[in-house]
Protein backbone atom coordinates (compact mmCIF):
# COMPACT_ATOMS: atom_id res chain seq x y z
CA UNK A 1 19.69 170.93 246.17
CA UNK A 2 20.40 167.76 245.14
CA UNK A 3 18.53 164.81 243.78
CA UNK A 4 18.64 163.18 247.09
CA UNK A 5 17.48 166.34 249.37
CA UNK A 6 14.83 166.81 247.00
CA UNK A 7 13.38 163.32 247.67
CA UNK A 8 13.84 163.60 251.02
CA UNK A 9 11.90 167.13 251.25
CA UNK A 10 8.88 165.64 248.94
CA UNK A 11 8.64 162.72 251.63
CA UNK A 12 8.54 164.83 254.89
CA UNK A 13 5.70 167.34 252.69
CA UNK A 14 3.62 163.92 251.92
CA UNK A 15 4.65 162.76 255.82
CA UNK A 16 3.30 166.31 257.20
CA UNK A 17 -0.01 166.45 254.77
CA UNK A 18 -1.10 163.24 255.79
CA UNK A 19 -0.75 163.59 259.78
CA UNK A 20 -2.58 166.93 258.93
CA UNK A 21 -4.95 165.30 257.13
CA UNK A 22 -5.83 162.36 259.75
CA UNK A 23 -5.43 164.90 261.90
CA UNK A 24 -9.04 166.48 260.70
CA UNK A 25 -10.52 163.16 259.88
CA UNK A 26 -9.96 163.13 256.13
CA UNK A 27 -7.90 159.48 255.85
CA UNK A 28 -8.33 156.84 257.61
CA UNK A 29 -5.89 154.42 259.55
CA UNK A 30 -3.70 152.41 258.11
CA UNK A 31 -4.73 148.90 258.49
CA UNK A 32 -2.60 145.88 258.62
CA UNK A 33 -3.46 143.18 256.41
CA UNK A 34 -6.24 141.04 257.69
CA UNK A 35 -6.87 143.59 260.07
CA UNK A 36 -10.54 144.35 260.56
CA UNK A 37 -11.50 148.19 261.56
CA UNK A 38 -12.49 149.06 265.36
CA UNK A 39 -15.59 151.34 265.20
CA UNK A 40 -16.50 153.05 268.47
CA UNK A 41 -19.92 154.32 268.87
CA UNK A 42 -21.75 157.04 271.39
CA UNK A 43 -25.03 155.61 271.57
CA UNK A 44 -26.91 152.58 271.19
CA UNK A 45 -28.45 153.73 268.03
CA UNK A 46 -25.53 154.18 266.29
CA UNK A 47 -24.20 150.43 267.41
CA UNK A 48 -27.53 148.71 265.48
CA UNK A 49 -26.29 151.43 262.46
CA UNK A 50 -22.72 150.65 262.37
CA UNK A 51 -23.30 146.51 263.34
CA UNK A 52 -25.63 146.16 260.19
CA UNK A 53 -23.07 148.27 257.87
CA UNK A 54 -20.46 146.73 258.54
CA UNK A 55 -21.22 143.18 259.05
CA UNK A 56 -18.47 141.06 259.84
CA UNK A 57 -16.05 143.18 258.16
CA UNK A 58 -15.63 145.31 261.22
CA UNK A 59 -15.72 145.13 264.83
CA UNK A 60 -18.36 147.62 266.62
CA UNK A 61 -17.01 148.74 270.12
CA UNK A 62 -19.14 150.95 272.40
CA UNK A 63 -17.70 153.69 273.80
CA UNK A 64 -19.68 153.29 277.25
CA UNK A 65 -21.34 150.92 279.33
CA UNK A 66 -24.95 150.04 277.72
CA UNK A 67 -26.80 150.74 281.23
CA UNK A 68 -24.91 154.35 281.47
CA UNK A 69 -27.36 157.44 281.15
CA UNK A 70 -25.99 158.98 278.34
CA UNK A 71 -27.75 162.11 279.43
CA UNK A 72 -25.59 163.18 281.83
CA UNK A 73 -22.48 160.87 281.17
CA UNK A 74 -19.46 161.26 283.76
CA UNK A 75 -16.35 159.86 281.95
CA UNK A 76 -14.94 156.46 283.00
CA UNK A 77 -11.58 155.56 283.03
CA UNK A 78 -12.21 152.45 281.08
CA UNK A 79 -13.86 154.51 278.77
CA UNK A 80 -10.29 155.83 277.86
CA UNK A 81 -8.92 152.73 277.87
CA UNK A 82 -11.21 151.77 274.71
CA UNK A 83 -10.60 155.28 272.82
CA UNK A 84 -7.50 154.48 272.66
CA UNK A 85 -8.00 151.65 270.61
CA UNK A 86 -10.48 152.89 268.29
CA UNK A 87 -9.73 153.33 264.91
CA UNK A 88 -13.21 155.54 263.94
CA UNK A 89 -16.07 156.92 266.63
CA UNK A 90 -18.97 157.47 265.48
CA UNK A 91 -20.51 160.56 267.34
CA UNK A 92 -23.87 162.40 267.50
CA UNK A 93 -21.98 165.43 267.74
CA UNK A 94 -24.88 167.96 268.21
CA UNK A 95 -25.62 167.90 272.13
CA UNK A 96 -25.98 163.64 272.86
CA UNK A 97 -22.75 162.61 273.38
CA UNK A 98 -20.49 165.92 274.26
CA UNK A 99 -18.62 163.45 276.89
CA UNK A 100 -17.25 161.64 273.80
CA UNK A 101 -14.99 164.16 273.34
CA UNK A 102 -13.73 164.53 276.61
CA UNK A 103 -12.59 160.95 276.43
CA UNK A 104 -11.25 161.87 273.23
CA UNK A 105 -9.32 164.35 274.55
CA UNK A 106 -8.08 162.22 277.71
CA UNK A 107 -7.17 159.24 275.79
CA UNK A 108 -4.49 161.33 273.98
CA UNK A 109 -6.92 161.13 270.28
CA UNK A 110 -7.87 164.71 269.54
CA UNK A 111 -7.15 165.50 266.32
CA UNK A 112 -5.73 161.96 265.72
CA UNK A 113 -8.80 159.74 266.12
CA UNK A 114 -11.54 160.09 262.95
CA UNK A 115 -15.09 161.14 263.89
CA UNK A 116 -17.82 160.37 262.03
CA UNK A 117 -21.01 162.87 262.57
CA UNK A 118 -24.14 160.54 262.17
CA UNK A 119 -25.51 163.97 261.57
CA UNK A 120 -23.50 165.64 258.77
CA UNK A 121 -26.51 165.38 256.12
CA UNK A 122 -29.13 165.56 258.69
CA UNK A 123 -31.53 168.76 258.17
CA UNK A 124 -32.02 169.66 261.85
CA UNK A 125 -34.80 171.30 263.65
CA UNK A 126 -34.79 172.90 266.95
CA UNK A 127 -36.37 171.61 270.55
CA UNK A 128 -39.31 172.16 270.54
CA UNK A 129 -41.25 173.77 273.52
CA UNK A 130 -37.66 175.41 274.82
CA UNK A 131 -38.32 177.77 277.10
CA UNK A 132 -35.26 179.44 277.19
CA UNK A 133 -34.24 182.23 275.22
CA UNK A 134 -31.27 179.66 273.48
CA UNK A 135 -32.32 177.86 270.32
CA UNK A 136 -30.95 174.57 270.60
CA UNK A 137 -30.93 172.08 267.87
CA UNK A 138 -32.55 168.93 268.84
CA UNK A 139 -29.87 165.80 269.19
CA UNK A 140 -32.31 163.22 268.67
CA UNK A 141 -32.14 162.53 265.41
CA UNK A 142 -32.34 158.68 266.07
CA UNK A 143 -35.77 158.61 267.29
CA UNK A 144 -36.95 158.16 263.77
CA UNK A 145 -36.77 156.36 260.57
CA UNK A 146 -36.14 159.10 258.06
CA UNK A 147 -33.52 160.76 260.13
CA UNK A 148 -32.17 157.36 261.56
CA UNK A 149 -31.41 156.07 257.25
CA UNK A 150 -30.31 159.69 256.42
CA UNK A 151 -27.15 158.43 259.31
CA UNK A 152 -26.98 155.38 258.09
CA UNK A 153 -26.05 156.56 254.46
CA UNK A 154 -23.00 159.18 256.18
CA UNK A 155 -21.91 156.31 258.70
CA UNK A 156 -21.32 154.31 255.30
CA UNK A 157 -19.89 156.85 253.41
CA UNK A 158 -17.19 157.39 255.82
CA UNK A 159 -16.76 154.21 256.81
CA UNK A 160 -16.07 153.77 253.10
CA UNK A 161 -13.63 156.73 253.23
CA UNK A 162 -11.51 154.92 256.19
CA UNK A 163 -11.41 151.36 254.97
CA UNK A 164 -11.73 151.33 251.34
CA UNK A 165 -11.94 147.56 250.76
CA UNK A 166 -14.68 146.73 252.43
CA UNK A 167 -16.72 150.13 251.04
CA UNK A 168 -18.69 147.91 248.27
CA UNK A 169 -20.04 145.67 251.28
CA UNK A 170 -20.98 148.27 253.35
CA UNK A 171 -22.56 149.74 250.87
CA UNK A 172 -24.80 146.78 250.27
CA UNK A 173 -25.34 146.26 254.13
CA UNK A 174 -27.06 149.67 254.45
CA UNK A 175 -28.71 149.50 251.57
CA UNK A 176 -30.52 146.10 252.69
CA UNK A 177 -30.68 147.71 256.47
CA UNK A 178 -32.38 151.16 255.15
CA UNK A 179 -34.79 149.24 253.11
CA UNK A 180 -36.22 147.78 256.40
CA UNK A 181 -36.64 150.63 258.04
CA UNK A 182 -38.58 152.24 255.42
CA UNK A 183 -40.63 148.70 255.36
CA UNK A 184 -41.58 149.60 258.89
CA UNK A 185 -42.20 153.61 258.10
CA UNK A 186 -44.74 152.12 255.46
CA UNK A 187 -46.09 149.67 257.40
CA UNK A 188 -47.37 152.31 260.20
CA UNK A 189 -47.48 155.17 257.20
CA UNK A 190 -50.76 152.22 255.94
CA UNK A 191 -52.03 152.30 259.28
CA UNK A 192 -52.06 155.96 260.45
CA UNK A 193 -53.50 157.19 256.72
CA UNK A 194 -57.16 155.31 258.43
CA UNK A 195 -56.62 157.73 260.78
CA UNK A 196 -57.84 161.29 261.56
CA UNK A 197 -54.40 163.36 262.56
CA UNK A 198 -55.82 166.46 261.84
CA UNK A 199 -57.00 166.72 265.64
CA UNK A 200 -54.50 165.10 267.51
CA UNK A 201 -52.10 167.15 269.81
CA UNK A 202 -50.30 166.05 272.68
CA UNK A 203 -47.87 167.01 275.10
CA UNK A 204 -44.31 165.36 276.20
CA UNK A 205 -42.10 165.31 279.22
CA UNK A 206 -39.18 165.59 276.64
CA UNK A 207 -38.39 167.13 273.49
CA UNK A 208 -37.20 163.78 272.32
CA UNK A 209 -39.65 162.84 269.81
CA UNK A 210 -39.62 165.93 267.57
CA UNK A 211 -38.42 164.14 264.31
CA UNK A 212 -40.48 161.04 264.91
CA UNK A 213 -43.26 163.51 264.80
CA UNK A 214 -42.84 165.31 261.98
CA UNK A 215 -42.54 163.01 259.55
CA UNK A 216 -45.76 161.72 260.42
CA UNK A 217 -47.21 165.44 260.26
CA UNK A 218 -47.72 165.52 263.78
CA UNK A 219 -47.36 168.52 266.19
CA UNK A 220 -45.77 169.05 269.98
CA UNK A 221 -48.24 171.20 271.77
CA UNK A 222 -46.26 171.13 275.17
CA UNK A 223 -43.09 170.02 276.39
CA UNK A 224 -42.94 170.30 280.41
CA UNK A 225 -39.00 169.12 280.63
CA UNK A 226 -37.39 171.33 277.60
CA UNK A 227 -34.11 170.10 278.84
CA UNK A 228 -33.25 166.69 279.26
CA UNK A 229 -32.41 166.12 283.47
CA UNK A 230 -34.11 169.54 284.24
CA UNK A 231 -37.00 169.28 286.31
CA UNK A 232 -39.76 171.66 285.18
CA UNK A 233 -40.16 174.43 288.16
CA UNK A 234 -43.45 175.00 289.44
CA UNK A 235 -44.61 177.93 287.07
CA UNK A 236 -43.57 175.70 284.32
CA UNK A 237 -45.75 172.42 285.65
CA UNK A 238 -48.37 175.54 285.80
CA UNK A 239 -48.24 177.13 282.47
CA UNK A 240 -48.14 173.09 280.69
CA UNK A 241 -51.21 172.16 282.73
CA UNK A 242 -53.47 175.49 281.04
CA UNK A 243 -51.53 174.89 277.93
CA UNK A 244 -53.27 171.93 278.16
CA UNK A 245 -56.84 172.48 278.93
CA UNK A 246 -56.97 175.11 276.68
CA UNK A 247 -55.24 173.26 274.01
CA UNK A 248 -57.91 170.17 275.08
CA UNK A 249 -54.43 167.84 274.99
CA UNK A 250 -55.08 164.18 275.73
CA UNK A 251 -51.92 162.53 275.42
CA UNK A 252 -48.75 162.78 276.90
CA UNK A 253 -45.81 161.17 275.82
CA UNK A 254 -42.95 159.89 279.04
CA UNK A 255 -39.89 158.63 277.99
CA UNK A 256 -39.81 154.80 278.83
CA UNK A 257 -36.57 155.18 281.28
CA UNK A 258 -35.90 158.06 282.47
CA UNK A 259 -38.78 160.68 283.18
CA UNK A 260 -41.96 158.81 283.42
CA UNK A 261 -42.99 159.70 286.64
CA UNK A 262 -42.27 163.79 285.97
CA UNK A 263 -46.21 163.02 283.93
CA UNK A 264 -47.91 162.10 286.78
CA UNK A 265 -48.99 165.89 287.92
CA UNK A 266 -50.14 167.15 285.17
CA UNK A 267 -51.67 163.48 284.40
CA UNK A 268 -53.29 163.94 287.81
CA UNK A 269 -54.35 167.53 286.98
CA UNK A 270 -56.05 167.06 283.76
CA UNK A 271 -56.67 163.84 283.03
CA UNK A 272 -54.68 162.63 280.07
CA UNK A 273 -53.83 159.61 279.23
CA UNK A 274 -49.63 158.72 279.74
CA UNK A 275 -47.79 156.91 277.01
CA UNK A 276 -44.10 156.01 277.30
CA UNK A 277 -41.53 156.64 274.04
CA UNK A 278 -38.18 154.95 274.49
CA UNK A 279 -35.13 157.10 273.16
CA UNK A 280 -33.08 154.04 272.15
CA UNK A 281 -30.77 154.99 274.32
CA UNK A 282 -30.62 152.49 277.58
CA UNK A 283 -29.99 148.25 277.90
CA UNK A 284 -27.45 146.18 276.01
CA UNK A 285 -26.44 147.20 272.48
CA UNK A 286 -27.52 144.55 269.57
CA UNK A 287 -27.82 144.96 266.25
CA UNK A 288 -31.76 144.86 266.33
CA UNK A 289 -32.25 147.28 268.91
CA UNK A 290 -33.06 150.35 266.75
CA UNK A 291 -35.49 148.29 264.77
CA UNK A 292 -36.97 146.60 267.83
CA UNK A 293 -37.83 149.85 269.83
CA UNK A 294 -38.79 152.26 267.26
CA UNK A 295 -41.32 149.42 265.96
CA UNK A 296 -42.28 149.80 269.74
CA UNK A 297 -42.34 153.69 269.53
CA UNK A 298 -44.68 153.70 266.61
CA UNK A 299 -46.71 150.97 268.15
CA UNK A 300 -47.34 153.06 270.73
CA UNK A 301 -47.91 155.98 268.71
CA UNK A 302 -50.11 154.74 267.06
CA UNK A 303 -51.87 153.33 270.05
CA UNK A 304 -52.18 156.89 271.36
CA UNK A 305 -53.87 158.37 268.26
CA UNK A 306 -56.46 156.09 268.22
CA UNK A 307 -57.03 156.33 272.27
CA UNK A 308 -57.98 159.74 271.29
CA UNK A 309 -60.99 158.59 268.91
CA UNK A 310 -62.67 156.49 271.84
């Protein structure tokens, strides 16, 4: 072989290892100079992580409309349209968002288009209250602040993996962003130690709210919709309302959008009191948004606990 042939074989090696290697996720695109990087995101969540990472160094494009039910998601056309223009999505990747990857896959970008999993370092716990035989993990790991920075940290890292030059400033960005959601964690960490947990137990339409929960040491005792955009059958609605009388539940968490009104029979039936959570995950997408509602989730949190006290 000559000198030639051999150069030519080393490039088409390096040529093949790096398509394999975008291929999986593990380079990022090649950006022209000046260029700034087109980050698609899943959920609204994930556009308040990625918008306060990145700044102005990037560009933040949401994958779907902000008034979509990301629930139970039917892929858009123009929701193609914008995958194929993305240079990194950030994805949930554990049960939120499984449409992403269908317009992934219709846009022509499997195995071309880098994912980032929010969730990669995430320790996740399963639904709780499922009442199928299944253990599912939970998905929403956004509905609180110790999951939410744990994302925030593996957004950054990979965003620092794909566009190397502006890794120092993203770094920075989250740093400054995490340290303001742990502000607000203490700030309602102060307020709740006043408080008598030990007692408190409450119910939910949704198993939504797990990890805000348990990081304030409190416990599910009921979940009456186990799956999101399942209505609870009779004998469920049955078994929740003696789980709670004998449990003496009285508080039960809606979710602010979408299943509110599923709490009015068993509100009706033993008299608690309804409080609605928001899962971050309906309106327009701003950079705030996480911020805004989960200082409204614990707000109302805390509101609940100390309903119980009266």
């Amino acid at each position: 072989m000559t000198a030639t042939s051999k150069k030519l074989s080393l490039r088409r090696r390096g040529t093949t290892m790096c398509l394999l290697l975008l291929g999986c996720g593990l380079v990022g695109p090649a950006l022209a100079a000046g260029k700034k990087l087109k980050v698609g995101v899943t959920l609204h969540p994930y556009y308040s992580f990625v918008a306060n990472i990145v700044g102005d160094k990037a560009e933040v494009v949401p994958l779907i409309a902000g008034d979509a039910n990301p629930h139970n998601y039917q892929p858009q056309t123009e929701d193609i349209t914008r995958a194929m223009s993305l240079d990194a999505l950030v994805v949930n990747g554990i049960g939120h968002d499984e449409w992403a990857f269908e317009i992934v896959k219709a846009a022509g970008r499997k195995g071309t288009l880098p994912l980032i999993y929010a969730n990669a370092s995430v320790a996740l716990i399963p639904i709780a209250g499922d009442q199928g035989d299944a253990k599912v993990v939970n998905p929403h790991t956004f509905v609180s602040t110790t999951a939410a920075i744990q994302q925030v940290f593996e957004i950054t890292r990979r965003l620092g993996e794909l566009d190397p030059d502006n890794a120092a400033a993203y770094r920075r960005n989250a740093a400054a962003y995490a340290a303001r959601i742990r502000g607000l964690r203490a700030e309602f960490m102060t307020r709740f130690a006043s408080l008598d947990l030990s007692s408190f137990r409450c119910a939910t339409t949704h198993a939504g709210y797990d990890y805000l929960m348990q990081e304030f040491g409190l416990t599910v005792t009921a979940v009456i919709e186990p799956r999101h955009g399942v209505a609870p059958t009779a004998r469920q609605l049955a078994n929740t309302v003696d789980a709670i009388r004998k449990a003496n539940v009285r508080v039960l968490f809606a979710e602010k959008y979408f299943s509110i009104g599923l709490g009015k029979p068993i509100e009706e039936a033993t008299g608690v009191k309804i409080f609605a959570l928001s899962h971050i995950t309906g309106g327009p997408y701003t950079a705030d948004r996480f911020e805004v509602e989960m200082r409204e989730n614990l707000q109302t949190l805390a509101s609940a606990i100390e309903s119980t006290r009266r």
